[in-house]
PDB file of N, CA and C in Angstrom:
ATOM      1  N   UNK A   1       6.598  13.587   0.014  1.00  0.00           N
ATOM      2  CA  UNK A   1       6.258  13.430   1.399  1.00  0.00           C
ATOM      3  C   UNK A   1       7.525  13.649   2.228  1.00  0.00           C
ATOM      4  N   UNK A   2       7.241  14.373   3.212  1.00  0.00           N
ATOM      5  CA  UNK A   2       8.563  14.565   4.266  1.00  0.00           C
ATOM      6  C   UNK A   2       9.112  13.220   4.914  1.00  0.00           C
ATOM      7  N   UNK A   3      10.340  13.486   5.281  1.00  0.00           N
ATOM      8  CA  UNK A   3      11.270  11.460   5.756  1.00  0.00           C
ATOM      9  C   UNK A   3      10.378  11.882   7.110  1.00  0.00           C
ATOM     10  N   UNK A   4       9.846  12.640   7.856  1.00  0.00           N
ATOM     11  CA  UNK A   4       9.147  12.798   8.567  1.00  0.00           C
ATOM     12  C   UNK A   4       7.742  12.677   9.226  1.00  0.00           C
ATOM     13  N   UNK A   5       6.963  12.245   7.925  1.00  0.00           N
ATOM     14  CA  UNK A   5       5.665  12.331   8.310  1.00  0.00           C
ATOM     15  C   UNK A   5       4.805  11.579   9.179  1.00  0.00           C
ATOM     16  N   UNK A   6       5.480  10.979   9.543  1.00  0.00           N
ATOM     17  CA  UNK A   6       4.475  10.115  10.542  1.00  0.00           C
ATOM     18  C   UNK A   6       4.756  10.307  11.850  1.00  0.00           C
ATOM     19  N   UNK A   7       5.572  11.510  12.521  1.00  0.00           N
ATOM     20  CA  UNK A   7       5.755  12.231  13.297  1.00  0.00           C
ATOM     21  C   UNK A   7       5.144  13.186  13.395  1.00  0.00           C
ATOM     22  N   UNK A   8       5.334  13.616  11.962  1.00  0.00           N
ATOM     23  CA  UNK A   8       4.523  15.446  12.188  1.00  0.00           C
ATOM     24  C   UNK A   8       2.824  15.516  11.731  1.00  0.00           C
ATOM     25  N   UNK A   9       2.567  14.794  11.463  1.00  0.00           N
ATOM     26  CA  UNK A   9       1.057  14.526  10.546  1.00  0.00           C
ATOM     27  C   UNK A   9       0.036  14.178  12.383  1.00  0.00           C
ATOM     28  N   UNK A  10      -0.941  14.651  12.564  1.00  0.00           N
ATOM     29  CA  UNK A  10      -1.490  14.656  13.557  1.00  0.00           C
ATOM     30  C   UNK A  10      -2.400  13.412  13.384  1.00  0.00           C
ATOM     31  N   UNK A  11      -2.435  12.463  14.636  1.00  0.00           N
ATOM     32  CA  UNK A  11      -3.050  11.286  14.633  1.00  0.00           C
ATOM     33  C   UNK A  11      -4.335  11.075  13.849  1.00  0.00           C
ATOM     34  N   UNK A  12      -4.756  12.390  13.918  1.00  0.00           N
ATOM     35  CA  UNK A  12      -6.414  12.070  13.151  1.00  0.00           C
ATOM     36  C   UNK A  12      -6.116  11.627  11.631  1.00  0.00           C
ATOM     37  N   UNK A  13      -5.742  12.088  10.922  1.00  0.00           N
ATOM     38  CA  UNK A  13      -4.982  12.470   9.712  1.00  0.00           C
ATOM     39  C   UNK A  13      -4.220  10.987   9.493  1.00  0.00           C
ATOM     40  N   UNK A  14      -3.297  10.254  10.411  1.00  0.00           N
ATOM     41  CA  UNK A  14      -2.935   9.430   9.993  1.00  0.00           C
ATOM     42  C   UNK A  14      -3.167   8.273   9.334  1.00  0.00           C
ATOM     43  N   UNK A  15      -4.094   8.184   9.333  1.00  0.00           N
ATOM     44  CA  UNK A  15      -4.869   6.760   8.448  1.00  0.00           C
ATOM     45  C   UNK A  15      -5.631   6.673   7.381  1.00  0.00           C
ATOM     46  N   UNK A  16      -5.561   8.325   6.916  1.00  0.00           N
ATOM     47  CA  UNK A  16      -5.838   9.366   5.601  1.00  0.00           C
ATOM     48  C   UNK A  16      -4.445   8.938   4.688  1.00  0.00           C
ATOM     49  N   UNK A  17      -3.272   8.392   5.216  1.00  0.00           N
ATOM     50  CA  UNK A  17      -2.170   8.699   4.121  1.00  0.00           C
ATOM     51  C   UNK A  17      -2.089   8.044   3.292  1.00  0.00           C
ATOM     52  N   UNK A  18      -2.589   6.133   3.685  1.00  0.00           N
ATOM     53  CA  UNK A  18      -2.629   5.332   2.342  1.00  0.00           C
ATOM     54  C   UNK A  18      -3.765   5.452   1.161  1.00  0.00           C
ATOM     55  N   UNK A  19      -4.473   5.911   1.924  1.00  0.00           N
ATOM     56  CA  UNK A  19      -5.882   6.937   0.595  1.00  0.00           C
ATOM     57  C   UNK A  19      -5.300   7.639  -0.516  1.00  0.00           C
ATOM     58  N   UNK A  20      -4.161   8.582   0.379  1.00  0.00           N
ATOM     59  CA  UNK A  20      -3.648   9.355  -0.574  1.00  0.00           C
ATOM     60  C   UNK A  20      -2.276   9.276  -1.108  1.00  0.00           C
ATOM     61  N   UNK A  21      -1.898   7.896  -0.724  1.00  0.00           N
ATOM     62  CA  UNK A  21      -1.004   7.185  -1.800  1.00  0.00           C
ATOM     63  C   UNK A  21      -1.438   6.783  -2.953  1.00  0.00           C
ATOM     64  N   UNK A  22      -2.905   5.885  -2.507  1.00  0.00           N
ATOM     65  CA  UNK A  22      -3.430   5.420  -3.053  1.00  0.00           C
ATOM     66  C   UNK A  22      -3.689   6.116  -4.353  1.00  0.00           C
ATOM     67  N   UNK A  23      -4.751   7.616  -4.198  1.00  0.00           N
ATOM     68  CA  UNK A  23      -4.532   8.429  -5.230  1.00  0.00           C
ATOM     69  C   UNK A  23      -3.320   8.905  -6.013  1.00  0.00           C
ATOM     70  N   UNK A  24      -2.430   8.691  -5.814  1.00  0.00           N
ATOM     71  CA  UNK A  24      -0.831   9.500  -6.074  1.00  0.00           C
ATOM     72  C   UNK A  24      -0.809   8.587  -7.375  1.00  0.00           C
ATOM     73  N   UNK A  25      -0.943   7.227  -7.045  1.00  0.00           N
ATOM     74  CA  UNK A  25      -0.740   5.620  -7.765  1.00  0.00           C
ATOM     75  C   UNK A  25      -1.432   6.039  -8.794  1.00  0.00           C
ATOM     76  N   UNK A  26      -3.171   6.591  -8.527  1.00  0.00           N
ATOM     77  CA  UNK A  26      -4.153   6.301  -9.634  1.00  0.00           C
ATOM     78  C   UNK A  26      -3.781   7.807 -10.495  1.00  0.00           C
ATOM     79  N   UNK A  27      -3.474   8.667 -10.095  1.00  0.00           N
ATOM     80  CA  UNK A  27      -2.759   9.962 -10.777  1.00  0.00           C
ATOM     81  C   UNK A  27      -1.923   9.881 -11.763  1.00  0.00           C
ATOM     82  N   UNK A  28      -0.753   9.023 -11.439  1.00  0.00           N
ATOM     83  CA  UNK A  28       0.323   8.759 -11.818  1.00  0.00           C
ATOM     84  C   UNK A  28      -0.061   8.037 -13.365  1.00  0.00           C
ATOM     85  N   UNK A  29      -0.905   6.727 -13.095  1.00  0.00           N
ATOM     86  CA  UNK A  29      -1.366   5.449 -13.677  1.00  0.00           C
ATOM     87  C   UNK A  29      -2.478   6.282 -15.140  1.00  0.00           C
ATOM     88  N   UNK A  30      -3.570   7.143 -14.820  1.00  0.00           N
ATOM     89  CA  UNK A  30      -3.589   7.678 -15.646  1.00  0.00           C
ATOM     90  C   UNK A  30      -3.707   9.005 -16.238  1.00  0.00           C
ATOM     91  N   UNK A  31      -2.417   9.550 -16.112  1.00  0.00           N
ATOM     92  CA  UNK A  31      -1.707  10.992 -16.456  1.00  0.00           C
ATOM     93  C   UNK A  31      -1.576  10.894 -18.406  1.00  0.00           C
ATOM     94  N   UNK A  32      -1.280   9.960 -18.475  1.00  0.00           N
ATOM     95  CA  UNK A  32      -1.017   9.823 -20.181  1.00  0.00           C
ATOM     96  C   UNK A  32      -2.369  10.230 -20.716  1.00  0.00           C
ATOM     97  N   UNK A  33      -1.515  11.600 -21.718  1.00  0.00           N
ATOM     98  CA  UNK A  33      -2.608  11.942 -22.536  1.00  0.00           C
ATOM     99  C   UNK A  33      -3.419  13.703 -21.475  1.00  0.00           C
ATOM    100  N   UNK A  34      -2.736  13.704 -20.768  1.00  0.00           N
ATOM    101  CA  UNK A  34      -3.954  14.919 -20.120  1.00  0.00           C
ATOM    102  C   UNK A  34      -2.427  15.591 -19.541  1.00  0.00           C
ATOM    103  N   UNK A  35      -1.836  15.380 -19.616  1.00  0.00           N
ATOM    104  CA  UNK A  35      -0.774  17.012 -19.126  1.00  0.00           C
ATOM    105  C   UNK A  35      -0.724  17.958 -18.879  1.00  0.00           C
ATOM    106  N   UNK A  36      -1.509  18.585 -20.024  1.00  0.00           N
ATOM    107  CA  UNK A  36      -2.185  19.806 -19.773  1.00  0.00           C
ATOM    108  C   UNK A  36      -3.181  20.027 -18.619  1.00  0.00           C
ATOM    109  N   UNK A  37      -4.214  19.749 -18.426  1.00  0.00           N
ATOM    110  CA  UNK A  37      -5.162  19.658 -17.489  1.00  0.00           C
ATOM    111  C   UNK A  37      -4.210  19.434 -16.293  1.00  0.00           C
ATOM    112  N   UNK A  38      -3.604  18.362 -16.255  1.00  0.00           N
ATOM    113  CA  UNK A  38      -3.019  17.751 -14.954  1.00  0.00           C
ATOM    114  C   UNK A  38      -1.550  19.590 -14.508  1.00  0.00           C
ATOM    115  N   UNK A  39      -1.305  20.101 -15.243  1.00  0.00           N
ATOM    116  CA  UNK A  39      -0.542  21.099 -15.171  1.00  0.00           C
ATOM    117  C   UNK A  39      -1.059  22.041 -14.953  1.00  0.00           C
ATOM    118  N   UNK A  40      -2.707  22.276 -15.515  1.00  0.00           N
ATOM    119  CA  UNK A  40      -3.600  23.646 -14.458  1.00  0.00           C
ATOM    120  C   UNK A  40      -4.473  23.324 -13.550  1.00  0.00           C
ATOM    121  N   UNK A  41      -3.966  21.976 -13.004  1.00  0.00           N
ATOM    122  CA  UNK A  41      -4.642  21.361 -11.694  1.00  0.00           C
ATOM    123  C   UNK A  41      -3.776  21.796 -11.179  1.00  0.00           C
ATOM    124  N   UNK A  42      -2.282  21.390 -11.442  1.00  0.00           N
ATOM    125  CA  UNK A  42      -1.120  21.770 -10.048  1.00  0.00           C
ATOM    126  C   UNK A  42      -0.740  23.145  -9.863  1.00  0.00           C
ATOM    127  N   UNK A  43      -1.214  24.215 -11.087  1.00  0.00           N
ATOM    128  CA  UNK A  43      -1.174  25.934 -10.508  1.00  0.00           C
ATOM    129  C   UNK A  43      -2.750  26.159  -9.433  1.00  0.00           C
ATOM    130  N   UNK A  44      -3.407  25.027  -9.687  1.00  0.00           N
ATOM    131  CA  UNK A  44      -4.356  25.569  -8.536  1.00  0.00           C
ATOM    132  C   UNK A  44      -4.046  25.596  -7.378  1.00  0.00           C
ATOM    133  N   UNK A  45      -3.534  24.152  -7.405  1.00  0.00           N
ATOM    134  CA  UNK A  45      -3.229  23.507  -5.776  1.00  0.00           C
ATOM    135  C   UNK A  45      -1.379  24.781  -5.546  1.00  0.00           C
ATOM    136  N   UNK A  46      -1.409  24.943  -6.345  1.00  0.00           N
ATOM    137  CA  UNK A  46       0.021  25.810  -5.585  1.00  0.00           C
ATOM    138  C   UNK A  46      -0.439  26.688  -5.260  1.00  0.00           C
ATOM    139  N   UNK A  47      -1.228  27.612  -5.824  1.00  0.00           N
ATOM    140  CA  UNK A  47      -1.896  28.977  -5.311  1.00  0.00           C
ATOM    141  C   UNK A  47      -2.611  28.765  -3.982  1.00  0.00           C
ATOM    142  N   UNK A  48      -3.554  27.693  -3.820  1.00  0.00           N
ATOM    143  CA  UNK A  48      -4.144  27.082  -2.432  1.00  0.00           C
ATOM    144  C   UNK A  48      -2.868  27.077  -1.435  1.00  0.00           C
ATOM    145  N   UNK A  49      -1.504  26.473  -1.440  1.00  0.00           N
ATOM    146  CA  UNK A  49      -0.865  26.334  -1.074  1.00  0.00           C
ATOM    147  C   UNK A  49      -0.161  27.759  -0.593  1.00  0.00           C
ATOM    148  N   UNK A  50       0.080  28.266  -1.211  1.00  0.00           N
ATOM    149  CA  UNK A  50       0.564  29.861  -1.029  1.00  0.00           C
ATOM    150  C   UNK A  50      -0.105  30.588  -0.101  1.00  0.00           C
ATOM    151  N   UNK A  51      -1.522  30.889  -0.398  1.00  0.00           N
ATOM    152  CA  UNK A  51      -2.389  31.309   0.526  1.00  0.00           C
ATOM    153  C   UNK A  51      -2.816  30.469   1.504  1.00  0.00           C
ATOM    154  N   UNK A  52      -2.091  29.240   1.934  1.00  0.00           N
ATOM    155  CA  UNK A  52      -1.981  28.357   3.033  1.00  0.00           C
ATOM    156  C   UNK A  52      -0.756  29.209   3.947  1.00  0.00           C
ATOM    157  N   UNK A  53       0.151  28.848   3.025  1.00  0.00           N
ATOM    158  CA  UNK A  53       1.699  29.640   3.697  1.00  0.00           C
ATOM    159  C   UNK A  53       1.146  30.816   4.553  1.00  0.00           C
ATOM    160  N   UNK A  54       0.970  31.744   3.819  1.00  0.00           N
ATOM    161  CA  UNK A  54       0.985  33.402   4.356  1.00  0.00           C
ATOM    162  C   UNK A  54      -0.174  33.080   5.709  1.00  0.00           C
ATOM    163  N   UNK A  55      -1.599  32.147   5.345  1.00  0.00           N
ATOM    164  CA  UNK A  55      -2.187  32.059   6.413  1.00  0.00           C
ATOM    165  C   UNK A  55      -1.200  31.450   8.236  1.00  0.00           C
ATOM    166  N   UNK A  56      -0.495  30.632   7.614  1.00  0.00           N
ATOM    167  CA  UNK A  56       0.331  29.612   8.650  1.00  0.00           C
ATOM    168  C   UNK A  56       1.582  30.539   9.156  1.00  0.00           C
ATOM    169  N   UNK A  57       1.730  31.874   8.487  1.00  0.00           N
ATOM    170  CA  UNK A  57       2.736  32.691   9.034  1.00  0.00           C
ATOM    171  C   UNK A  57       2.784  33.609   9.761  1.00  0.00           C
ATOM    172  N   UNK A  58       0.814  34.185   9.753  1.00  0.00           N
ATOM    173  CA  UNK A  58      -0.065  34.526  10.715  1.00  0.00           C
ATOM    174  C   UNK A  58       0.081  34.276  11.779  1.00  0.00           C
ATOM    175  N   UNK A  59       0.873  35.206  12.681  1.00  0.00           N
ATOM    176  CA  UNK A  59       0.710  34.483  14.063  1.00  0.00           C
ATOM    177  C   UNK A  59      -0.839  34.620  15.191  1.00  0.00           C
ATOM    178  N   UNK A  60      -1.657  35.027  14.463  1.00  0.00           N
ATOM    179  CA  UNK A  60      -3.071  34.703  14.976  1.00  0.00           C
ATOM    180  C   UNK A  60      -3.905  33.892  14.475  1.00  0.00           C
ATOM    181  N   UNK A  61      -3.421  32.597  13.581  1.00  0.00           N
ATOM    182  CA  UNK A  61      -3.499  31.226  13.618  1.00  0.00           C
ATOM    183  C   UNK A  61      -3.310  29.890  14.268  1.00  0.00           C
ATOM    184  N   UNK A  62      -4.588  29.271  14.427  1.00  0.00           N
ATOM    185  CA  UNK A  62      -4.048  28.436  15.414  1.00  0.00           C
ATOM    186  C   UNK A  62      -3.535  27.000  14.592  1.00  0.00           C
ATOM    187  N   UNK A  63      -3.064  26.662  15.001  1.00  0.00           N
ATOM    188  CA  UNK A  63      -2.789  24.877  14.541  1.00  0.00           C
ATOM    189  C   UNK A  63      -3.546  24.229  14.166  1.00  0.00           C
ATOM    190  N   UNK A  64      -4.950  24.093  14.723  1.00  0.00           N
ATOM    191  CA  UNK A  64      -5.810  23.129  14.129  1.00  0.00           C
ATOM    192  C   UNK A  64      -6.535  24.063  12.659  1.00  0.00           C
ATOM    193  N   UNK A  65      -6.826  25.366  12.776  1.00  0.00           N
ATOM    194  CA  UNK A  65      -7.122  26.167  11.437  1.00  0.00           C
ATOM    195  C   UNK A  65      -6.562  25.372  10.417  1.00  0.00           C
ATOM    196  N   UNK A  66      -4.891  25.833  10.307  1.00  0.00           N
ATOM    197  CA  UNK A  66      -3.949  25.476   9.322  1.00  0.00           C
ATOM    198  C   UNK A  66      -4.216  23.985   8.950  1.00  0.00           C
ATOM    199  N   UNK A  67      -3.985  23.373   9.815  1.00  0.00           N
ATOM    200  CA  UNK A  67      -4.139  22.144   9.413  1.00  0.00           C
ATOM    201  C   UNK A  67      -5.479  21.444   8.550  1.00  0.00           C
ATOM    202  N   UNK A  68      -6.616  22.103   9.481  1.00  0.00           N
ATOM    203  CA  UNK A  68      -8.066  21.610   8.324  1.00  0.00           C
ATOM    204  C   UNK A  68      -7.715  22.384   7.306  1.00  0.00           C
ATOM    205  N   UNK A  69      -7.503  23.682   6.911  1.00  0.00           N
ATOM    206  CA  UNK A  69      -7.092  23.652   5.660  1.00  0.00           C
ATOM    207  C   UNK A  69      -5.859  22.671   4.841  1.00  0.00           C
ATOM    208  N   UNK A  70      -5.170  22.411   5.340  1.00  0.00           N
ATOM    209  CA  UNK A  70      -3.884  21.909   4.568  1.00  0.00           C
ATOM    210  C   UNK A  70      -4.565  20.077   4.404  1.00  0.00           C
ATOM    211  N   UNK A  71      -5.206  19.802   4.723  1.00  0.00           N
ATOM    212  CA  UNK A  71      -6.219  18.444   4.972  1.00  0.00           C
ATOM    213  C   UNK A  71      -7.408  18.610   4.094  1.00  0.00           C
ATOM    214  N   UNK A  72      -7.727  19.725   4.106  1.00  0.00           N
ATOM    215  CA  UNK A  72      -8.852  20.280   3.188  1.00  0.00           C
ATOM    216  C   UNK A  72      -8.371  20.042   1.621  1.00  0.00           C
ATOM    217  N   UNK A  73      -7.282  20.979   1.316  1.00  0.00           N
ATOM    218  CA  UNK A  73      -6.448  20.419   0.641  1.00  0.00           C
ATOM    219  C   UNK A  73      -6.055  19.571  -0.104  1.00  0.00           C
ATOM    220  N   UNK A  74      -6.264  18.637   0.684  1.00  0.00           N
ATOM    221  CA  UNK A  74      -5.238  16.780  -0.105  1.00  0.00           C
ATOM    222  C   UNK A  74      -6.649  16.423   0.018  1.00  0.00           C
ATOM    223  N   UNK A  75      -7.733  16.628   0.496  1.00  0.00           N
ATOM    224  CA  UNK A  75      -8.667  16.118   0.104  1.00  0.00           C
ATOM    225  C   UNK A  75      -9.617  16.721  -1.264  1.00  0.00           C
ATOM    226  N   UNK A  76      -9.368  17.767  -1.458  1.00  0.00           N
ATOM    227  CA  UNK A  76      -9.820  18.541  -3.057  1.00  0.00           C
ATOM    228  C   UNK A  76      -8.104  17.407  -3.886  1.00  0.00           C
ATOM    229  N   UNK A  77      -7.531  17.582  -3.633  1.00  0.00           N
ATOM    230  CA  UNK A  77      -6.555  16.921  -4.832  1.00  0.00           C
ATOM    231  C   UNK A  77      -7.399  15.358  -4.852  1.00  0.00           C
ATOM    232  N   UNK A  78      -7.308  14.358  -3.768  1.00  0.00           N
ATOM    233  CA  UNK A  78      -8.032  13.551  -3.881  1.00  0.00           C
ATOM    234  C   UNK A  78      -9.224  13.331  -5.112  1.00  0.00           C
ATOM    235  N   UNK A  79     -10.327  14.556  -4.866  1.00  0.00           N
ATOM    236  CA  UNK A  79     -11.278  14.496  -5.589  1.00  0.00           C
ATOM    237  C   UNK A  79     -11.201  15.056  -6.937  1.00  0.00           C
ATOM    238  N   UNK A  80      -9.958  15.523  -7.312  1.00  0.00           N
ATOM    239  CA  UNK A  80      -9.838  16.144  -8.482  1.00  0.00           C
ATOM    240  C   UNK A  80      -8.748  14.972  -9.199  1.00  0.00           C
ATOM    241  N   UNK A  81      -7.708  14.600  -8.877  1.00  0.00           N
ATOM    242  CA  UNK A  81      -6.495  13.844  -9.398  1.00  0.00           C
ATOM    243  C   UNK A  81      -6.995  12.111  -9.383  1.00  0.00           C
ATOM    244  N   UNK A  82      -7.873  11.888  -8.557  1.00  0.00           N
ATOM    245  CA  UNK A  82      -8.135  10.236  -8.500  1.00  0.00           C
ATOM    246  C   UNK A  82      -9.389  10.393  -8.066  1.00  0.00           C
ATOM    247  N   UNK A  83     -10.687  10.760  -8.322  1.00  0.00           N
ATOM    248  CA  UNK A  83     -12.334  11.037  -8.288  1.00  0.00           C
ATOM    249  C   UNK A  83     -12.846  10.148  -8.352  1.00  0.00           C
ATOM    250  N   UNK A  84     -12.212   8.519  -9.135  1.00  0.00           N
ATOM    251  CA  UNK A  84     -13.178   7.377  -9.407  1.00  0.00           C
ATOM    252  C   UNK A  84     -12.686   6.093  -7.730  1.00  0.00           C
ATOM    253  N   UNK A  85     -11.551   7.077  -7.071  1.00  0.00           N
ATOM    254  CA  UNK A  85     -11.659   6.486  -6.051  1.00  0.00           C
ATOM    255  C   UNK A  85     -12.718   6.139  -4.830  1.00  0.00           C
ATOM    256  N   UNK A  86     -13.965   6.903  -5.236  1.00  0.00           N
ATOM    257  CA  UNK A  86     -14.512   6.935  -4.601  1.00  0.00           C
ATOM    258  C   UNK A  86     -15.270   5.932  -4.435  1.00  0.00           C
ATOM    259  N   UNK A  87     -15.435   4.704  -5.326  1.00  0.00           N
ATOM    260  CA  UNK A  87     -16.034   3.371  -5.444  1.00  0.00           C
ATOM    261  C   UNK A  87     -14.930   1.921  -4.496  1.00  0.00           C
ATOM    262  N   UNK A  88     -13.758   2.517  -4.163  1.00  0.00           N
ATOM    263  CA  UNK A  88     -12.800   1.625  -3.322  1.00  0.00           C
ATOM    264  C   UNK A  88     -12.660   1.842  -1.440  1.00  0.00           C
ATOM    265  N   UNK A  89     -12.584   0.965  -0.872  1.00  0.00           N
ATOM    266  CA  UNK A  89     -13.239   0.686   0.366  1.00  0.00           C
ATOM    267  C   UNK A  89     -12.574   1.723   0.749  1.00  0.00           C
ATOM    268  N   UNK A  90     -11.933   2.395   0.982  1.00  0.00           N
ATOM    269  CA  UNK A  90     -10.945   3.951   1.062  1.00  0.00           C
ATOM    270  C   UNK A  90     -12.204   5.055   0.905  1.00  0.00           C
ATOM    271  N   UNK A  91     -12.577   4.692  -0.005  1.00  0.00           N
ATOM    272  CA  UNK A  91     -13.434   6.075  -0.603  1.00  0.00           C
ATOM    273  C   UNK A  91     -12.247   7.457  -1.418  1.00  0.00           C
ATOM    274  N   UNK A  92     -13.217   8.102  -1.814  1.00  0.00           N
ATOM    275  CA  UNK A  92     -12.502   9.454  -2.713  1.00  0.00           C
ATOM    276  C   UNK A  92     -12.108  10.250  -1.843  1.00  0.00           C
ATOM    277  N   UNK A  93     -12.399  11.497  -1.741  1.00  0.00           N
ATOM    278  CA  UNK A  93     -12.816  12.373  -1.000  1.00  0.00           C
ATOM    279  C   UNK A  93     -13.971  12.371   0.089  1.00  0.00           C
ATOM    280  N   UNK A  94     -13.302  12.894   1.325  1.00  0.00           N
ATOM    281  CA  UNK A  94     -13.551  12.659   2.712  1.00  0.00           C
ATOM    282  C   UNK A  94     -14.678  13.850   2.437  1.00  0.00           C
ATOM    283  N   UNK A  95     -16.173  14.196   3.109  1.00  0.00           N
ATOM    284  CA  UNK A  95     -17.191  15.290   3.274  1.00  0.00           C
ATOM    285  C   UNK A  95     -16.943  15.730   1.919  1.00  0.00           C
ATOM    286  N   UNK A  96     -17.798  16.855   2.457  1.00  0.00           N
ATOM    287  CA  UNK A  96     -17.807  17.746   0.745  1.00  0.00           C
ATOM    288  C   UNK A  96     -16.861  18.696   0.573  1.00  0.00           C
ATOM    289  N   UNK A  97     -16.153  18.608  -0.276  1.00  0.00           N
ATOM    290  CA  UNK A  97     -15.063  19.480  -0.831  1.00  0.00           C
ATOM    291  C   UNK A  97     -14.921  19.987  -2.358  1.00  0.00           C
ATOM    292  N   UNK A  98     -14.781  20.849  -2.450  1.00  0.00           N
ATOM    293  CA  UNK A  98     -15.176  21.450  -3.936  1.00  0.00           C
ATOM    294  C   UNK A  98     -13.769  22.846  -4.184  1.00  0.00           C
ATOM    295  N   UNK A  99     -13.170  23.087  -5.050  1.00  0.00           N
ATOM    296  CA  UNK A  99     -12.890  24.331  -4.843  1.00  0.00           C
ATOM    297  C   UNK A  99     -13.414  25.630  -4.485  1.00  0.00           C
ATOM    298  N   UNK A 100     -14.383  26.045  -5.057  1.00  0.00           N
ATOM    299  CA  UNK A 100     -15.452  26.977  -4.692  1.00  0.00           C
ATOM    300  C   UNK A 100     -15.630  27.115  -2.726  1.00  0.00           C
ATOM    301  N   UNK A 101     -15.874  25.622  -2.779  1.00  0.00           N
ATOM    302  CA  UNK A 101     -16.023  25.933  -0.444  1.00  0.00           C
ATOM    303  C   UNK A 101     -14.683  26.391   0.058  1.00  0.00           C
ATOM    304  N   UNK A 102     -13.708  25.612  -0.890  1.00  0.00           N
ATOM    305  CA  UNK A 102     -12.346  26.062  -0.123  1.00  0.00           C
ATOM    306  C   UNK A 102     -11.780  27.457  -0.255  1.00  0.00           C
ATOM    307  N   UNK A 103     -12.351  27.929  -1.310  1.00  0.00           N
ATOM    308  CA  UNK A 103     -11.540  29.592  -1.510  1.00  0.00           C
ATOM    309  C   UNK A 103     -12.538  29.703  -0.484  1.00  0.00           C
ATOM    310  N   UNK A 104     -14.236  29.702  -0.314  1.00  0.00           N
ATOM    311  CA  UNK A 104     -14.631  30.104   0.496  1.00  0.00           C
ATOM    312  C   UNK A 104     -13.887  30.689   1.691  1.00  0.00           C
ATOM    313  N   UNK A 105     -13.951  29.112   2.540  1.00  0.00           N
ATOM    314  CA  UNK A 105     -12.977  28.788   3.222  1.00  0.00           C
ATOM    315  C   UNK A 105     -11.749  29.539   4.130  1.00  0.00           C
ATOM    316  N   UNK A 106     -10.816  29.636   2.951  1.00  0.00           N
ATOM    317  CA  UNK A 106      -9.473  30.314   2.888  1.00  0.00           C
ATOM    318  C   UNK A 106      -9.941  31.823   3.029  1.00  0.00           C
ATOM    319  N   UNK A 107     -11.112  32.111   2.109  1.00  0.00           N
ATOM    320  CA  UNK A 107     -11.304  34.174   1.903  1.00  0.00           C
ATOM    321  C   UNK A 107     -11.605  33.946   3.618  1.00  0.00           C
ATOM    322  N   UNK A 108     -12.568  33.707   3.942  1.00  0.00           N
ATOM    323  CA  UNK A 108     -13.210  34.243   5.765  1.00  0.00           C
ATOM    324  C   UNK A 108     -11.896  34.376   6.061  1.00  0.00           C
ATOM    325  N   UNK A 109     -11.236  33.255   6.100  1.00  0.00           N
ATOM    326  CA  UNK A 109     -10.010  33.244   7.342  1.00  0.00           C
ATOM    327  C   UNK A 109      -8.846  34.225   7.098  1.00  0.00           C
ATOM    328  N   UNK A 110      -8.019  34.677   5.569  1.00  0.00           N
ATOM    329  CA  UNK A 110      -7.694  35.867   4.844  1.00  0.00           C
ATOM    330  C   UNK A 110      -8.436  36.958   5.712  1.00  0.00           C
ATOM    331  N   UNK A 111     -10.031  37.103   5.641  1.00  0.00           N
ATOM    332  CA  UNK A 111     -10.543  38.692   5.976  1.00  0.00           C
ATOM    333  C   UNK A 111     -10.084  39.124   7.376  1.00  0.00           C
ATOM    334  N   UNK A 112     -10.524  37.890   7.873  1.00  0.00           N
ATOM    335  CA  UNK A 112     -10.176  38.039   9.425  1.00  0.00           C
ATOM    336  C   UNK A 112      -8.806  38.134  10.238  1.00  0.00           C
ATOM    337  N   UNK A 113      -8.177  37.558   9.314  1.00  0.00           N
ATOM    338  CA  UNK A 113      -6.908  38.035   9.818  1.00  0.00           C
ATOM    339  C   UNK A 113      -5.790  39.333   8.926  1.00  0.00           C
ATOM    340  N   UNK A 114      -6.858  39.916   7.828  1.00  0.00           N
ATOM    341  CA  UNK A 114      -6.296  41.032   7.772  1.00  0.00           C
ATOM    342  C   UNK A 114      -5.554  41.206   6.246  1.00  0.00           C
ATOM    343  N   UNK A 115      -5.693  39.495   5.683  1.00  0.00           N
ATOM    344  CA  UNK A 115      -4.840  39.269   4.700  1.00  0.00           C
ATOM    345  C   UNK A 115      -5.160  39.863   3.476  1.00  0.00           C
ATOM    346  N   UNK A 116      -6.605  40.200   3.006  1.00  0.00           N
ATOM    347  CA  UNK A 116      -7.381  40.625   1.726  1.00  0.00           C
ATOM    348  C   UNK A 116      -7.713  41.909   2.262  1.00  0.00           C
TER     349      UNK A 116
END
């Protein structure tokens, strides 16, 4: 997390972060034994991330785009890295999020701005 974030993280978003501490904790807690898996979870989320970048470097992007994706985001890690959170007064994952909606997602906004 940036020494920054509670500056740069937009008010809506802010009360999303102990959720996703929360998950970080339950990630962390049980990683033993799955490495593997947990290591072609994090080439997903980097590739998401990448094709976040190039979108956010777009200068016919607006701010709030980038951001529901990059929110979109920590909410697929949510539901993939800590999933049984979803029984704690927090909840799991915020709406429906799946990988599949998010490439969705990401391809429209790629076509339209020229990227694919």
């Amino acid at each position: 997390m940036p020494p920054d974030v509670l500056t740069i993280t937009p008010r809506d978003y802010l009360a999303q972060i102990p959720r996703y501490l929360d998950a970080i904790g339950y990630r962390l807690a049980h990683l033993q034994g799955k490495v593997g898996r947990d290591e072609e979870q994090v080439h997903i989320f980097h590739d998401l991330l990448q094709r976040l970048d190039k979108i956010d470097a777009h200068t016919a992007t607006t701010e709030t785009e980038v951001l529901a994706l990059r929110f979109a985001v920590e909410e697929l890690r949510v539901a993939v890295f800590a999933e049984p959170l979803g029984a704690k007064p927090l909840g799991g994952a915020r709406g429906k999020v799946s990988r599949k909606r998010l490439d969705n997602e990401f391809a429209v906004l790629e076509r339209d701005l020229g990227l694919i």
